[in-house]
Protein backbone atom coordinates (compact mmCIF):
# COMPACT_ATOMS: atom_id res chain seq x y z
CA UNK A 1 -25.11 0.26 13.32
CA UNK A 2 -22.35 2.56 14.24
CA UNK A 3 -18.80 1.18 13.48
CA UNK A 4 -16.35 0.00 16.18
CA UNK A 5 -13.08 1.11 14.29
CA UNK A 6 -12.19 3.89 11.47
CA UNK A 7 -9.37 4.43 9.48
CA UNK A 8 -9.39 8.12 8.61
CA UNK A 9 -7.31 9.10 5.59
CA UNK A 10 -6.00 12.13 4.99
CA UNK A 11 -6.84 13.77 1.97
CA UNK A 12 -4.35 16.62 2.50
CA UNK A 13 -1.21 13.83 3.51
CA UNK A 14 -1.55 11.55 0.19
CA UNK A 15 -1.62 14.81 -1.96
CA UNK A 16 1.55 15.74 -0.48
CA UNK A 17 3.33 12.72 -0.74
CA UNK A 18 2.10 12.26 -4.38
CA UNK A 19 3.30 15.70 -5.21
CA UNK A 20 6.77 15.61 -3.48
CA UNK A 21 7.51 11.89 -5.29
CA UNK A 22 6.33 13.19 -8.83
CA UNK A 23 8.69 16.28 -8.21
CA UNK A 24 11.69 13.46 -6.93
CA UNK A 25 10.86 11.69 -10.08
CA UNK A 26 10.68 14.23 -12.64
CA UNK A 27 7.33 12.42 -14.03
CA UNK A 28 3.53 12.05 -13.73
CA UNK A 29 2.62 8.81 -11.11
CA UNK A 30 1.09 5.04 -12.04
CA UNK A 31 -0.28 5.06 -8.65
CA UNK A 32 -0.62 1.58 -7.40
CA UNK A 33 -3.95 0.91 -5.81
CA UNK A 34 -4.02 -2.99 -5.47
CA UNK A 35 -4.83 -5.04 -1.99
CA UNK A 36 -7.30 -2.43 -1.30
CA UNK A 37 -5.21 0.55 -1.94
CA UNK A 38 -2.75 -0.85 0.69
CA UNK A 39 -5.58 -1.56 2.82
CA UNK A 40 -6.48 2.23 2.89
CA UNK A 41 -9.96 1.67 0.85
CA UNK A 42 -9.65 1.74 -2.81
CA UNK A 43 -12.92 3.83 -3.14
CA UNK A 44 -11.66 6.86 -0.63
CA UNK A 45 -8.14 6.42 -2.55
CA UNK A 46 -10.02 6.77 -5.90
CA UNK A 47 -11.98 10.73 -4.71
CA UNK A 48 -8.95 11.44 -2.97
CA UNK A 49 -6.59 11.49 -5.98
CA UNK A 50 -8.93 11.06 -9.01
CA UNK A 51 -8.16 14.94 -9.89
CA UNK A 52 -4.74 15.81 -8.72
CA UNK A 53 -2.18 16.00 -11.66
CA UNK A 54 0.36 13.95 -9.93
CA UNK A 55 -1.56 11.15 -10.82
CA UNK A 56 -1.13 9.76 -14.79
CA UNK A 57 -3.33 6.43 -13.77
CA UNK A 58 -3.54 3.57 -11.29
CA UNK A 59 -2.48 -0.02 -10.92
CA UNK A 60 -3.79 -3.44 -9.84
CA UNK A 61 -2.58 -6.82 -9.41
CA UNK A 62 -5.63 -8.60 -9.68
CA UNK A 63 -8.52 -8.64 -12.90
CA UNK A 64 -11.23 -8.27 -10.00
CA UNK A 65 -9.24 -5.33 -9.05
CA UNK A 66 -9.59 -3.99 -12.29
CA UNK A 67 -13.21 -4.09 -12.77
CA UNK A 68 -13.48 -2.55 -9.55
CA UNK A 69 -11.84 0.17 -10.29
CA UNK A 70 -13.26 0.64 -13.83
CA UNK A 71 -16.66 0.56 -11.66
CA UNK A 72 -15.47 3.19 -9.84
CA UNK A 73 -14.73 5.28 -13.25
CA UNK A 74 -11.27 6.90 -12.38
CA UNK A 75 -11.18 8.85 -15.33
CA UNK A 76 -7.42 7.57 -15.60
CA UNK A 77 -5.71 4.63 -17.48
CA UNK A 78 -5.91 1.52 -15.10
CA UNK A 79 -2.94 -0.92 -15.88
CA UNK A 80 -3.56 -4.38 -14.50
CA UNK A 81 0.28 -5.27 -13.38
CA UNK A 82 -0.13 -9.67 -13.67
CA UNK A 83 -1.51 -11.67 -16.40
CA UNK A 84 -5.12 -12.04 -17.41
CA UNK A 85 -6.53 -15.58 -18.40
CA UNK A 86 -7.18 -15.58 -22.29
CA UNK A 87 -10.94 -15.54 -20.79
CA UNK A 88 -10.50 -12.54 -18.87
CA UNK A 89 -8.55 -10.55 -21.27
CA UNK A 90 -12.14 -9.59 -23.46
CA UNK A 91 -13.86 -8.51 -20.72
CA UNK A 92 -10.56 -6.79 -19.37
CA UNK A 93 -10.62 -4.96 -22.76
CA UNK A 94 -14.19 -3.54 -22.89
CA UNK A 95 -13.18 -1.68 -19.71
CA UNK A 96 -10.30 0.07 -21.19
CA UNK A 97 -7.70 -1.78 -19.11
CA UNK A 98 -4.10 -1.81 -20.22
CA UNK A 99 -2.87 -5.53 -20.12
CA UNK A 100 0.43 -6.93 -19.00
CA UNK A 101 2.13 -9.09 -21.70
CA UNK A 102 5.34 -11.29 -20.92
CA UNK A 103 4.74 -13.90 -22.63
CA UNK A 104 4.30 -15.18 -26.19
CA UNK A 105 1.62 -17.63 -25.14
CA UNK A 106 -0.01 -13.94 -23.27
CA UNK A 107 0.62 -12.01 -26.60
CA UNK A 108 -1.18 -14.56 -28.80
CA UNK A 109 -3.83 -14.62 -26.89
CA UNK A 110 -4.52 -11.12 -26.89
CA UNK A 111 -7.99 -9.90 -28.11
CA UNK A 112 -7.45 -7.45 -31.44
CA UNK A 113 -8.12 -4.08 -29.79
CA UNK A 114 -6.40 -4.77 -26.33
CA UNK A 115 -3.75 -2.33 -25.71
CA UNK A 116 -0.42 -3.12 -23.59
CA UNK A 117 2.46 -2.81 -21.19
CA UNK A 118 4.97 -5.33 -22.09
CA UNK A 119 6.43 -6.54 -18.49
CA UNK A 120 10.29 -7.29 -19.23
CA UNK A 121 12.06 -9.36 -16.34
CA UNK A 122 15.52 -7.70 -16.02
CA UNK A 123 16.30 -9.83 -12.50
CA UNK A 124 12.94 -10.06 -10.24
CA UNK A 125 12.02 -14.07 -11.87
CA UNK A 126 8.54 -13.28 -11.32
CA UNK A 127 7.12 -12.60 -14.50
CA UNK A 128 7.66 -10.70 -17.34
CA UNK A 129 10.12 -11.74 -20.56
CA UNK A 130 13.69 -11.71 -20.45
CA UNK A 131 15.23 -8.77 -22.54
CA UNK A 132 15.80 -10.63 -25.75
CA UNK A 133 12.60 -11.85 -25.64
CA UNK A 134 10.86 -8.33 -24.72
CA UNK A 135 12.84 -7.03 -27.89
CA UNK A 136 11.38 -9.53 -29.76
CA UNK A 137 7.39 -9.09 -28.47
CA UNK A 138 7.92 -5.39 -28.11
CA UNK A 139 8.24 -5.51 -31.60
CA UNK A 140 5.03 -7.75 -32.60
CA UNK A 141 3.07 -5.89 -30.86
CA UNK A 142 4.04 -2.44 -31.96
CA UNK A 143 3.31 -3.96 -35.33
CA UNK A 144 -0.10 -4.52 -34.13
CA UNK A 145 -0.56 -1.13 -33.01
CA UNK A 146 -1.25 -2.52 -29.14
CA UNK A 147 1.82 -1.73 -27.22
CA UNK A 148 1.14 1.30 -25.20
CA UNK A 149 4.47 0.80 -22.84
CA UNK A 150 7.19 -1.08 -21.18
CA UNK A 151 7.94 -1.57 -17.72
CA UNK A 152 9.98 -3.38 -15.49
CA UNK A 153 10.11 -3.93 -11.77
CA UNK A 154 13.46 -3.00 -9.25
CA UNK A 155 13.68 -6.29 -6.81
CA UNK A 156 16.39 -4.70 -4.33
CA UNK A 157 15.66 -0.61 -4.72
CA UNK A 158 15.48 -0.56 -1.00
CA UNK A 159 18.81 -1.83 -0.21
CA UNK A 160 21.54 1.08 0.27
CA UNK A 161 24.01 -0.91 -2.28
CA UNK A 162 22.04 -0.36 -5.07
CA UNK A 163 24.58 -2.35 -7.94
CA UNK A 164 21.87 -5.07 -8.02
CA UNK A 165 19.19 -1.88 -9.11
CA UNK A 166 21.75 -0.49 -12.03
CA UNK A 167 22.07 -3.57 -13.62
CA UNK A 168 17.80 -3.79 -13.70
CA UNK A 169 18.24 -0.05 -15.23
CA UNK A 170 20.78 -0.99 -17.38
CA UNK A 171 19.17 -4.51 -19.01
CA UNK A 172 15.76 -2.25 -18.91
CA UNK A 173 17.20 0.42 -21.23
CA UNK A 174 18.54 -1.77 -23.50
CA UNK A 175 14.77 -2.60 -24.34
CA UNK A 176 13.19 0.53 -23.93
CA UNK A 177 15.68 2.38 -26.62
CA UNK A 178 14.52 0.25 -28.82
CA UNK A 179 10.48 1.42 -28.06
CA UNK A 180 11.03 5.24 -27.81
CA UNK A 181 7.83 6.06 -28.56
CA UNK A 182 5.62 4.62 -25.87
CA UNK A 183 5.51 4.84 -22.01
CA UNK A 184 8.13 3.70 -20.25
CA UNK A 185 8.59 2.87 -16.03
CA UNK A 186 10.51 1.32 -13.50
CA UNK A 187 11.26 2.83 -10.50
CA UNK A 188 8.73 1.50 -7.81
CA UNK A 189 9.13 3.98 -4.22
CA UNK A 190 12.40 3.12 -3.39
CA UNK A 191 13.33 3.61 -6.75
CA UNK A 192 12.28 7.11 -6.50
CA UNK A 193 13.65 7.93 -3.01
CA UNK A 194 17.26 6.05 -4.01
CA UNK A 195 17.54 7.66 -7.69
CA UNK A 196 15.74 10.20 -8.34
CA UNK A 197 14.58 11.37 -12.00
CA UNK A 198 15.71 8.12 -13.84
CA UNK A 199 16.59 8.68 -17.88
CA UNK A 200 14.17 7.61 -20.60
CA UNK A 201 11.28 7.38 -17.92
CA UNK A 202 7.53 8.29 -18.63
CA UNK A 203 6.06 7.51 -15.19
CA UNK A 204 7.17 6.38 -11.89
CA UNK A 205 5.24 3.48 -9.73
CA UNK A 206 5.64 4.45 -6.04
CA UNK A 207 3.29 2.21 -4.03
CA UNK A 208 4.07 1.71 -0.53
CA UNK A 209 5.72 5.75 -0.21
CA UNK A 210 2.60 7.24 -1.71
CA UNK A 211 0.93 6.03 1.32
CA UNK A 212 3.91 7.65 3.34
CA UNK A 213 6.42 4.95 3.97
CA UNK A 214 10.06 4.48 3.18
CA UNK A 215 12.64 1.79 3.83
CA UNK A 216 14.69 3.72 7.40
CA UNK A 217 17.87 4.43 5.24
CA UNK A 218 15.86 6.76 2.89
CA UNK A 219 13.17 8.29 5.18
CA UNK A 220 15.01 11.29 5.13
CA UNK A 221 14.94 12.10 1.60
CA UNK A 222 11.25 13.23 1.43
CA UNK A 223 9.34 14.16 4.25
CA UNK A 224 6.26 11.70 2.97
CA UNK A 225 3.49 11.28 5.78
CA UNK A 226 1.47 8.38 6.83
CA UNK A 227 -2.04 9.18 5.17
CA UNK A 228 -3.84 6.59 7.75
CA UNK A 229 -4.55 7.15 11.25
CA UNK A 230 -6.48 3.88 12.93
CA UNK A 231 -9.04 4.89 15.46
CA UNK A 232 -11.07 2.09 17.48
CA UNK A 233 -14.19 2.76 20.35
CA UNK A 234 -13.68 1.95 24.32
CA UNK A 235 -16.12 -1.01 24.56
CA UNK A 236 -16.00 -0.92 28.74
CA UNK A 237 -14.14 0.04 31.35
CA UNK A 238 -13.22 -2.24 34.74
CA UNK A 239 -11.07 -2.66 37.13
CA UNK A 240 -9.20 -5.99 37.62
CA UNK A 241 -8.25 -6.45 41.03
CA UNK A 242 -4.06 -7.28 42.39
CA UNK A 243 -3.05 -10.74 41.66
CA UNK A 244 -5.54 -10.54 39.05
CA UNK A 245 -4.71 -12.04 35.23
CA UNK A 246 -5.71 -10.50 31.83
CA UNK A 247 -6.76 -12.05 28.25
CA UNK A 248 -6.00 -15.35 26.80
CA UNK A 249 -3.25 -17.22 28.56
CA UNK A 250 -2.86 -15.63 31.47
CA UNK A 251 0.19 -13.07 30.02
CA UNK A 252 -0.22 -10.41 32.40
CA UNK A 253 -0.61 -9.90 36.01
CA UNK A 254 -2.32 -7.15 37.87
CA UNK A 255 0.96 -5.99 40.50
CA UNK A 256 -1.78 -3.29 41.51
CA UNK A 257 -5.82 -2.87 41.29
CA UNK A 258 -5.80 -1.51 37.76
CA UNK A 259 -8.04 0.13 35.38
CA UNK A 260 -8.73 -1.60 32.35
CA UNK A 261 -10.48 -0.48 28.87
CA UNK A 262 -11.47 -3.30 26.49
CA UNK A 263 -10.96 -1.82 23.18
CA UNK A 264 -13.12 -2.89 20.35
CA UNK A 265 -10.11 -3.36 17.70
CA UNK A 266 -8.73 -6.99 17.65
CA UNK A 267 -6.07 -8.68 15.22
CA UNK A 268 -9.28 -9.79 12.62
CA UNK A 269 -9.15 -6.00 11.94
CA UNK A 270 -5.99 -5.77 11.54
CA UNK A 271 -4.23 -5.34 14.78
CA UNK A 272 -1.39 -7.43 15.36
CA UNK A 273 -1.63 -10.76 17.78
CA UNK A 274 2.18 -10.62 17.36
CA UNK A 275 2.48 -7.08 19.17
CA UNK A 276 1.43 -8.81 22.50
CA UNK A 277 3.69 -7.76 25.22
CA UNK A 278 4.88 -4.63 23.58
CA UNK A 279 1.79 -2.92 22.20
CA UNK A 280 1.18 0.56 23.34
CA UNK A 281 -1.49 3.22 22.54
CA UNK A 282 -1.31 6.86 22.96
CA UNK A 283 -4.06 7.91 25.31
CA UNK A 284 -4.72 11.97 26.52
CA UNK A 285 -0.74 12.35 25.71
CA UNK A 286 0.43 9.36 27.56
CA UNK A 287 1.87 5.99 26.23
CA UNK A 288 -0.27 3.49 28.24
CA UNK A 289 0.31 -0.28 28.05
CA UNK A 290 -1.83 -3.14 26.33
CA UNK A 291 -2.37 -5.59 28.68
CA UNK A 292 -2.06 -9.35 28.07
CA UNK A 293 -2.83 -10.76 24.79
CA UNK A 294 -4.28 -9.39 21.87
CA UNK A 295 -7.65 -10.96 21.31
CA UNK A 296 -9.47 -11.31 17.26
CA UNK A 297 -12.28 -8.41 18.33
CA UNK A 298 -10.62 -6.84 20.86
CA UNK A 299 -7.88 -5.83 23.48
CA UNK A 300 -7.16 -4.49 27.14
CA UNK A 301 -5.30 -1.49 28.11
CA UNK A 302 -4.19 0.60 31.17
CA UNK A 303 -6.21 3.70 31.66
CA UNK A 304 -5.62 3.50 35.40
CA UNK A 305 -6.05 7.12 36.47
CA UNK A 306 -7.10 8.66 32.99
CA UNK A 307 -10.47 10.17 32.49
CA UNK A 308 -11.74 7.51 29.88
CA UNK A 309 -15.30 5.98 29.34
CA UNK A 310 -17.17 3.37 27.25
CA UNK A 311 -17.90 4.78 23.62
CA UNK A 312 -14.64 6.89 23.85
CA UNK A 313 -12.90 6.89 20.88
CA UNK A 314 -8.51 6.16 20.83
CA UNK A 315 -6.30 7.04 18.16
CA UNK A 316 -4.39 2.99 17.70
CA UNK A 317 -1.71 4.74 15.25
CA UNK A 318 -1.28 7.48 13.57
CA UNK A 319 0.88 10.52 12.64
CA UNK A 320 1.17 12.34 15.62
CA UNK A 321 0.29 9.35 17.95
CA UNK A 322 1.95 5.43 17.67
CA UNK A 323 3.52 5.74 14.07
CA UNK A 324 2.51 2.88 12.20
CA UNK A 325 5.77 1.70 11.46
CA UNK A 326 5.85 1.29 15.71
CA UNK A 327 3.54 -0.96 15.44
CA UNK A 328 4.29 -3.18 12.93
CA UNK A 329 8.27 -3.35 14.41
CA UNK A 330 6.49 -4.60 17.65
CA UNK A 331 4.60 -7.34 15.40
CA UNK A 332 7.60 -8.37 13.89
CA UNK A 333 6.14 -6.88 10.64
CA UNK A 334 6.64 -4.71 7.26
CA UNK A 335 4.27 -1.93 7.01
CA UNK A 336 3.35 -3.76 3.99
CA UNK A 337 1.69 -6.46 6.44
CA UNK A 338 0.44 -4.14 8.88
CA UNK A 339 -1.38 -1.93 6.36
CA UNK A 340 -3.01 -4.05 4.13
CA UNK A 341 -4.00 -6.30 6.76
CA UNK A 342 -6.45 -3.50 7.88
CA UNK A 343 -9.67 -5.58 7.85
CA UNK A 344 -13.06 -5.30 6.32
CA UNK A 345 -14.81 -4.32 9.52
CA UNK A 346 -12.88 -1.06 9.69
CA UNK A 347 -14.69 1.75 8.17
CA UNK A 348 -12.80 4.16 6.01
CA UNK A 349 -13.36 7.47 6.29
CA UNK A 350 -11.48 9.92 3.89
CA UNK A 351 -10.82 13.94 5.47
CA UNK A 352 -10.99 15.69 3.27
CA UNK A 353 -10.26 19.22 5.74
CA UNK A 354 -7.07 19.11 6.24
């Protein structure tokens, strides 16, 4: 069955924007992979990156995650970035997954030849142990021989007063000083793109910027590039007729006999209901409108005049089209949303030629 949709990945973008953030951060990259790889397919993510240097290991949020990716046998350390069930953490452990410990209840628990990255909370409150504490279980566990680094995580990076950040830094390296010896990282990709090479550091943890996104303030500071470019097939072409209304609710009026393509992309793969009204795709170099509401398989657009015909293919977003972050402003959206709601039905394809 051919596929109705395609996200192509570039090969050749996420290599550059992995190389220019490990040169901004002065260190090798924990490249996080969860939700799919940001809804970019973990698998293509995985070939794409599995031998560039860049790249010191990945990370997940999830234990499923984890033995995914151990199934995909990256080659690389795989840190799994929230707390396994004492159940899990066995199993976890065969694979060669580094654990995240906060807790004393999470370091007791701890199978004898689990290794870990001690998560200390400097101001997120989401998990993780408060410095004291991390002092404390960094210091158990070195005993044991199975802490293998510290990390924290920056909860306000992204915002142009960055006093909140420093204080994160500054709580952070009170703890790390005291662990010298193992890895240490904190700076997620607005931590990179706001400071730079950041003192005492062993790796950096850009997530959403490896993937070519930055908060606007700091999109000048690297020139990263969206790796995914969302491609969906003409289902049929028509022509609704003046007075005539389009799609659910009855948004959008013909003023004129217009030519219509019913695009096999709807918001169950990913793009958004919320965009309705606004949404626009780029079409033989001309912006042409989506008309009426966006439907769960599929939606209408103007091709009045434009030489286009069922099983065409249109680029939805891309680099050089609609820029993703477009279209996620026009669903009232974070990129975030936008790109790891990419749905199952979309078929990744990593290019590789360019």
């Amino acid at each position: 069955m051919q596929p109705r949709s395609r996200a192509v990945l570039s090969a050749s973008a996420l290599a550059h924007n992995l190389r220019e953030l490990s040169t901004r951060a002065g260190v090798p990259l924990l490249l996080p992979v969860k939700a799919d790889a940001y809804g970019h397919g973990l698998a293509q993510v995985i070939q794409a990156t599995r031998e560039l240097p860049e790249v010191w290991g990945y990370a997940v949020a999830m234990p499923l995650e984890a033995a995914e990716l151990a199934a995909l046998h990256p080659d690389k350390p795989v840190l799994l970035l929230t707390p396994a069930a004492p159940d899990e953490m066995q199993e976890l452990s065969d694979l060669g997954v580094l654990l995240q410990v906060g807790t004393q209840e999470e370091v007791d628990a701890l199978p004898g030849a689990a290794r870990v990255h001690l998560k200390v909370d400097t101001g997120m409150n989401r998990l993780g142990a408060r410095p004291e504490e991390a002092l404390r279980l960094g210091r158990v566990l070195a005993e044991r021989g199975q802490l293998a680094g510290i990390y924290t995580h920056l909860a306000s990076a992204d915002d142009p007063d960055l006093s909140s950040a420093r204080r994160q830094l500054e709580q952070f390296a009170h703890v790390q000083t005291q662990f010298p010896d193992v890895l240490a990282h904190a700076a997620n990709g607005a931590g990179v793109l706001s400071f730079g090479r950041l003192p005492g550091m062993s790796l950096a943890r850009p997530g959403l910027a490896s993937y070519g996104y930055a908060p606007e303030h700091l999109q000048d500071v690297l020139p990263l590039r969206p790796v995914m470019t969302l491609h969906a097939r003409v289902g049929a072409v028509h022509t609704v007729y003046a007075g005539e209304q389009v799609s659910y609710g009855g948004l959008w009026t013909a003023p004129h006999d217009t030519r219509a393509a019913t695009v096999q992309l709807g918001y169950a793969d990913g793009y958004p209901r919320s965009a309705t009204g606004q949404a626009q795709v780029w079409v033989q170099g001309e912006r042409r409108a989506v008309l009426g509401r966006i439907c769960m398989d599929q939606f209408m657009l103007d091709v009045t005049g434009l030489d286009v015909h069922a099983g065409d293919w249109l680029e939805v977003w891309g680099e050089h089209s609609v820029h993703p972050r477009e279209v996620a402003a026009w669903g009232g959206l974070a990129e975030y949303e936008l790109l790891t709601g990419v749905g199952r039905r979309v078929q990744r394809v990593l290019d590789s030629t360019g």
